[in-house]
Protein backbone atom coordinates (compact mmCIF):
# COMPACT_ATOMS: atom_id res chain seq x y z
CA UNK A 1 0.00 0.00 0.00
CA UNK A 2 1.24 3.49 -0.84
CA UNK A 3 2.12 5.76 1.94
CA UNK A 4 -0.22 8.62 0.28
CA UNK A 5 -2.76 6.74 -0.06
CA UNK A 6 -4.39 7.44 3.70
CA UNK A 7 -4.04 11.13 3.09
CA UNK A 8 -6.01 10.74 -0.56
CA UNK A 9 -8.71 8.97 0.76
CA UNK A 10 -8.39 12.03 3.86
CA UNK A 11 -8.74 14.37 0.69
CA UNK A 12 -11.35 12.89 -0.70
CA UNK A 13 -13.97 13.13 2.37
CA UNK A 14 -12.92 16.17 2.80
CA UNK A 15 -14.73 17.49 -0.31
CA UNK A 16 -17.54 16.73 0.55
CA UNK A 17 -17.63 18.73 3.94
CA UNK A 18 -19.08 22.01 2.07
CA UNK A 19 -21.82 20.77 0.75
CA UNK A 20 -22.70 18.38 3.87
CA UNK A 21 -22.66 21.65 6.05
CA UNK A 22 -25.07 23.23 3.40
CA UNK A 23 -27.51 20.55 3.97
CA UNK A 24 -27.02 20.54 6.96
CA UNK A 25 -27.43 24.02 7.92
CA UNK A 26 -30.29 23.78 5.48
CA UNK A 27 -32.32 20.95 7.47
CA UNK A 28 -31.99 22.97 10.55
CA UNK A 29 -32.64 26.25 9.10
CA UNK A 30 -35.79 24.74 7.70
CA UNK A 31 -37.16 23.66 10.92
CA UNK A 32 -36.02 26.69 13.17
CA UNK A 33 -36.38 29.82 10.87
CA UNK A 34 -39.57 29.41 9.15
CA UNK A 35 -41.19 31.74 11.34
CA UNK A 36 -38.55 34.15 12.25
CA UNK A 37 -37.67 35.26 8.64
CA UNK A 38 -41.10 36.55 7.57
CA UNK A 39 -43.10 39.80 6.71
CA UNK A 40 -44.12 39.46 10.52
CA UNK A 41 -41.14 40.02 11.72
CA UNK A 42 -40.43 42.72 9.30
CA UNK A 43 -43.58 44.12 10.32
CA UNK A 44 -42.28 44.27 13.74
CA UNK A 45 -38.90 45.18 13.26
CA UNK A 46 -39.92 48.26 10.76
CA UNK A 47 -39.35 51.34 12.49
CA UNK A 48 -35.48 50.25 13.47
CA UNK A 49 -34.94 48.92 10.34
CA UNK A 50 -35.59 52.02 8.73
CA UNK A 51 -33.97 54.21 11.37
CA UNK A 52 -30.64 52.25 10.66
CA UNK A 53 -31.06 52.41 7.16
CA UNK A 54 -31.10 56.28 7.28
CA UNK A 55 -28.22 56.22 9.70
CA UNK A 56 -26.23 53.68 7.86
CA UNK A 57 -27.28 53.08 4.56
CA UNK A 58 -23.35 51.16 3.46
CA UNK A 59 -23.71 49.32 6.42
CA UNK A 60 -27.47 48.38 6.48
CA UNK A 61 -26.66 47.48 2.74
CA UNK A 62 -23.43 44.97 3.89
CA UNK A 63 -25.72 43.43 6.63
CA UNK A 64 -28.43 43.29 4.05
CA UNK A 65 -26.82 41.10 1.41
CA UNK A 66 -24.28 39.30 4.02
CA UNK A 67 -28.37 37.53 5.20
CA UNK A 68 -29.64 37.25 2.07
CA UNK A 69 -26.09 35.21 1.17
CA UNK A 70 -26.42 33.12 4.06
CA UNK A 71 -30.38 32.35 2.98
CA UNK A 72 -29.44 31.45 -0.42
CA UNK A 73 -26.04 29.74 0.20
CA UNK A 74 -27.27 27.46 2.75
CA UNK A 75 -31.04 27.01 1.26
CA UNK A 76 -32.60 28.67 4.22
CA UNK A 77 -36.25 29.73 4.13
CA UNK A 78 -37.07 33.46 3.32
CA UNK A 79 -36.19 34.14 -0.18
CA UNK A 80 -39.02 35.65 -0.79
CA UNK A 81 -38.69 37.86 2.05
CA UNK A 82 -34.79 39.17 1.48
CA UNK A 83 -36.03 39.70 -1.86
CA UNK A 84 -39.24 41.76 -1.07
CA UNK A 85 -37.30 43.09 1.65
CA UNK A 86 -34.45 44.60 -0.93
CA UNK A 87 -36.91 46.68 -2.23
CA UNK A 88 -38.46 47.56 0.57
CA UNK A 89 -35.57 49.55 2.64
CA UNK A 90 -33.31 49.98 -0.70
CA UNK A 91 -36.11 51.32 -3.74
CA UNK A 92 -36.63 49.85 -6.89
CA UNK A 93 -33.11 50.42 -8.44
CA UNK A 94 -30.84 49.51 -5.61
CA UNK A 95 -32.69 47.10 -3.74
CA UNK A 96 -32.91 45.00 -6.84
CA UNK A 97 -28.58 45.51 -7.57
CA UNK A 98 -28.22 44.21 -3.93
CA UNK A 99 -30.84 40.84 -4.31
CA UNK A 100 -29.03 39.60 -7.79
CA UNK A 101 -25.63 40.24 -5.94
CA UNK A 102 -26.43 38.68 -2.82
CA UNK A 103 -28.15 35.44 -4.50
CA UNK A 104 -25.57 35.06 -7.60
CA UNK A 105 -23.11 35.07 -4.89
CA UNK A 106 -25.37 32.90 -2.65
CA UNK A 107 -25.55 30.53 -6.22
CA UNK A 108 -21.93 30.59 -6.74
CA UNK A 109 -20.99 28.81 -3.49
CA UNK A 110 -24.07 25.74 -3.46
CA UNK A 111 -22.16 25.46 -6.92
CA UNK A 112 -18.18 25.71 -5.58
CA UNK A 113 -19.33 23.87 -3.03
CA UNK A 114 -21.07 20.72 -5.22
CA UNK A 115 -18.53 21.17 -7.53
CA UNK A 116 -15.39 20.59 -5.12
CA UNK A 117 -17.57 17.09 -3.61
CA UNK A 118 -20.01 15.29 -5.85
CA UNK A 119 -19.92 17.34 -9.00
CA UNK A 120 -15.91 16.73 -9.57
CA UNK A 121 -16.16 13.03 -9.63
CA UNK A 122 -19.62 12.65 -11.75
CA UNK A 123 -18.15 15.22 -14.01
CA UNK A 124 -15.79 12.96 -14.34
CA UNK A 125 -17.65 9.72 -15.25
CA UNK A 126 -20.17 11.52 -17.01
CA UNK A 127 -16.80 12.47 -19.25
CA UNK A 128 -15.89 9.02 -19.66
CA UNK A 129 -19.36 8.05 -21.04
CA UNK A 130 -20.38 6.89 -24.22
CA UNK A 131 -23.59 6.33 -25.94
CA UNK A 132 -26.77 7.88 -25.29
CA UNK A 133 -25.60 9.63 -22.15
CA UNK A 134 -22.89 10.63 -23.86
CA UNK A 135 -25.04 12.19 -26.20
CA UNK A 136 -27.31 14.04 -23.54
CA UNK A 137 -23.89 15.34 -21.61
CA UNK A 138 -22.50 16.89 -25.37
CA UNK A 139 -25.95 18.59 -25.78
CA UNK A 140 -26.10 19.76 -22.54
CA UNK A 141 -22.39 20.98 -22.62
CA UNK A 142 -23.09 22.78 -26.38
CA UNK A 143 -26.37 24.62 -24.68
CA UNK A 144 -25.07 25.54 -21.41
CA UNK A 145 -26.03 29.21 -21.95
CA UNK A 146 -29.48 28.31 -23.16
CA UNK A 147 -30.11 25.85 -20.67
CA UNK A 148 -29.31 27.40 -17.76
CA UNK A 149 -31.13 30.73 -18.51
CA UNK A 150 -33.91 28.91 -18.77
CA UNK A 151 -33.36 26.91 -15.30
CA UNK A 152 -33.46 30.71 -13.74
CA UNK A 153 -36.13 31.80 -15.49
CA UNK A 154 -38.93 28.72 -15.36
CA UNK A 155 -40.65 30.06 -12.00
CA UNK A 156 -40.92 26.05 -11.13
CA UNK A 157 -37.62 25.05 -11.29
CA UNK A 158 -36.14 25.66 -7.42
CA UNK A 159 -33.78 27.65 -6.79
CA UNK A 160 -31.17 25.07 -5.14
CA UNK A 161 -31.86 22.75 -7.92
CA UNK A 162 -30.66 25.64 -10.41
CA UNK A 163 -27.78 26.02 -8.45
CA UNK A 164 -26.45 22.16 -8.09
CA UNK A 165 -27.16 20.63 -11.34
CA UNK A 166 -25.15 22.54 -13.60
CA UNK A 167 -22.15 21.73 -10.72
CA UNK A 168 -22.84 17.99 -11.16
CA UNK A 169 -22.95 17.90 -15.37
CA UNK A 170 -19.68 19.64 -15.19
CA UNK A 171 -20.92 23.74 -16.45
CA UNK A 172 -18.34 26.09 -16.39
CA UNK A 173 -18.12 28.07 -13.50
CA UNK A 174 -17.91 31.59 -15.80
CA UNK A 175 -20.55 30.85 -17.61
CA UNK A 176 -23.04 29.44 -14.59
CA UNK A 177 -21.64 32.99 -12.88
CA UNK A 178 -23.17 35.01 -15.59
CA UNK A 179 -26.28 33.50 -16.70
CA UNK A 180 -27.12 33.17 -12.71
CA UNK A 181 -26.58 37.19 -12.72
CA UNK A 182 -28.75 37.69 -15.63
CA UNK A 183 -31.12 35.03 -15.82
CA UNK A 184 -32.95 36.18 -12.20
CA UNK A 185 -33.21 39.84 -13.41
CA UNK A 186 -36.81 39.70 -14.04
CA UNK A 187 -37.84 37.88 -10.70
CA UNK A 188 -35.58 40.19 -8.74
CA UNK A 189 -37.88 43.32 -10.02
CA UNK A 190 -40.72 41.44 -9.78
CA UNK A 191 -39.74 40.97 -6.15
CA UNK A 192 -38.07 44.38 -5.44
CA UNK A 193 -40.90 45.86 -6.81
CA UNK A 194 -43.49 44.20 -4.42
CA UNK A 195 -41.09 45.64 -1.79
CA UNK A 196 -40.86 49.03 -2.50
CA UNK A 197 -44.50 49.42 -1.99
CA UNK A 198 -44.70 47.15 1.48
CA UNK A 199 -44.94 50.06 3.55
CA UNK A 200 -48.55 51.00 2.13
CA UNK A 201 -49.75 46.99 2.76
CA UNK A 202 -48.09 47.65 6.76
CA UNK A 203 -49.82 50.30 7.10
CA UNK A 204 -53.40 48.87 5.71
CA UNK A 205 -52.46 46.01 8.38
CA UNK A 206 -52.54 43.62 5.50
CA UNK A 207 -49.44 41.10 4.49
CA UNK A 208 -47.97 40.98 0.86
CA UNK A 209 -49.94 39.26 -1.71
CA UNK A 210 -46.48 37.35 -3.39
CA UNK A 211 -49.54 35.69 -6.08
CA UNK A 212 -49.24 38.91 -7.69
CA UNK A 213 -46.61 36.83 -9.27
CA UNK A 214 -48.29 34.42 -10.84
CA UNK A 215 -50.60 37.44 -12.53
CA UNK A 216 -51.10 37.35 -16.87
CA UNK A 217 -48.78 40.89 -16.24
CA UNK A 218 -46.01 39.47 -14.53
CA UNK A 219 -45.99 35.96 -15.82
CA UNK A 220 -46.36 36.70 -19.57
CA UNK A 221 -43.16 38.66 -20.35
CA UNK A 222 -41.04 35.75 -18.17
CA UNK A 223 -42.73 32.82 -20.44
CA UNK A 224 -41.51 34.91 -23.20
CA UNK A 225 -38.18 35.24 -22.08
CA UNK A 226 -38.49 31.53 -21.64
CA UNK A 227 -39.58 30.94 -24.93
CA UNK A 228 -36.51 33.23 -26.41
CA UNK A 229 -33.79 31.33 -23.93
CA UNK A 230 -35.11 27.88 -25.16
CA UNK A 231 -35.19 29.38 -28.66
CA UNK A 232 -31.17 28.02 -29.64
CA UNK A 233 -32.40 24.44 -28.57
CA UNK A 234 -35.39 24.01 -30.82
CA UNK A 235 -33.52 25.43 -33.19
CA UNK A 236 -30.53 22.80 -33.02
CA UNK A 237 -32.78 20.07 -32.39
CA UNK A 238 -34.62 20.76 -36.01
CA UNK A 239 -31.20 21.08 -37.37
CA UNK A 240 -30.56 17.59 -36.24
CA UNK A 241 -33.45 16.44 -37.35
CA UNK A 242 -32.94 17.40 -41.06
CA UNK A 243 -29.85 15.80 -40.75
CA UNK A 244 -30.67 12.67 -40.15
């Protein structure tokens, strides 16, 4: 036996310990924070909130997408929230800069983190496949940009998923970087722009109504994105077609 060998096999648990703490943290974020990050406690936390914002707008910023990091990184309830809550203490314009930074960077380490574990070796075997799967892995590989716009931009696709398959098939991190940043544009004004108008619904005593999202208005223009992202694959696909 090789002397290095202990310290490989050492190595190799050790990648997975990012992405076992992310599930980890995420079970027990699921089960303790469900109620603590909502719109009730924003509610009840509004006027010092606000206060610090006007006191310390860099730092309530910094605090603001150092949370919404942590939800997104570690698959914590309250997306919604951090999003609606961008909007509501940052406006429209900023609030929505601050929620794509915060989750892209949220994104980008599920991914790192799937990527350094599970995602090196099955990129690996998927690389040493042949046949079918082979076939499905080149596809994916030549559509990255196409598929993984549309992976942000399907409202039913979760967010974590998003994040961890294009790790496991092997995407580039550049490109999964990018298309993360622009692919959740339109959600993050959907969301920014529920916010900016939450103090009206406090002070009505009512809570946000997030099925606004799932309105002809809102839901058209991202299906049409949709169809424009998933546009290159038809395309290729008839291409093939004719070919054969």
């Amino acid at each position: 036996m090789r002397d290095t060998e202990p310290s490989e096999q050492t190595g190799g648990w050790m990648r997975h310990v990012p992405l076992a703490v992310i599930l980890l943290v995420a079970l027990v974020g699921f089960v303790t924070l469900r109620e603590f990050i909502s719109f009730e406690t924003l509610r009840e936390n509004r006027e010092e909130l606000l206060a610090f914002r006007e006191s310390h707008l860099a730092g309530m910023a910094l605090a603001f997408v150092a949370a919404y990091v942590a939800i997104v990184a570690f698959s914590l309830p309250g997306a919604a929230v951090a999003s609606v809550t961008g909007g509501f203490l940052f406006g429209l314009a900023l609030g929505a800069a601050l929620n794509i930074l915060a989750a892209t960077i949220g994104a980008a380490a599920i991914f790192l983190a799937a990527r350094l574990g599970l995602g090196a070796a099955l990129s690996a075997r998927l690389d040493a496949t042949e046949g079918r799967i082979a076939r499905i892995r080149d596809g994916l590989r030549e559509s990255q940009v196409s598929v993984l716009l549309l992976l942000r931009l399907v409202p039913a696709v979760p967010f974590f998923v998003a994040n961890l398959l294009p790790a496991l098939v092997g995407v580039r991190f550049g490109t999964f970087l990018w298309t993360t940043a622009v692919g959740i544009v339109p959600g993050a004004i959907v969301f920014t722009s529920i916010g900016v108008g939450l103090g009206e619904v406090f002070d009505r005593g009512e809570t946000p109504d997030l099925s606004l999202l799932w309105t002809p208005q809102v839901i058209a223009p991202i299906l049409g994105l949709c169809a424009l992202a998933a546009l290159p694959l038809v395309l290729r696909a008839f291409r093939a077609g004719k070919e054969d």
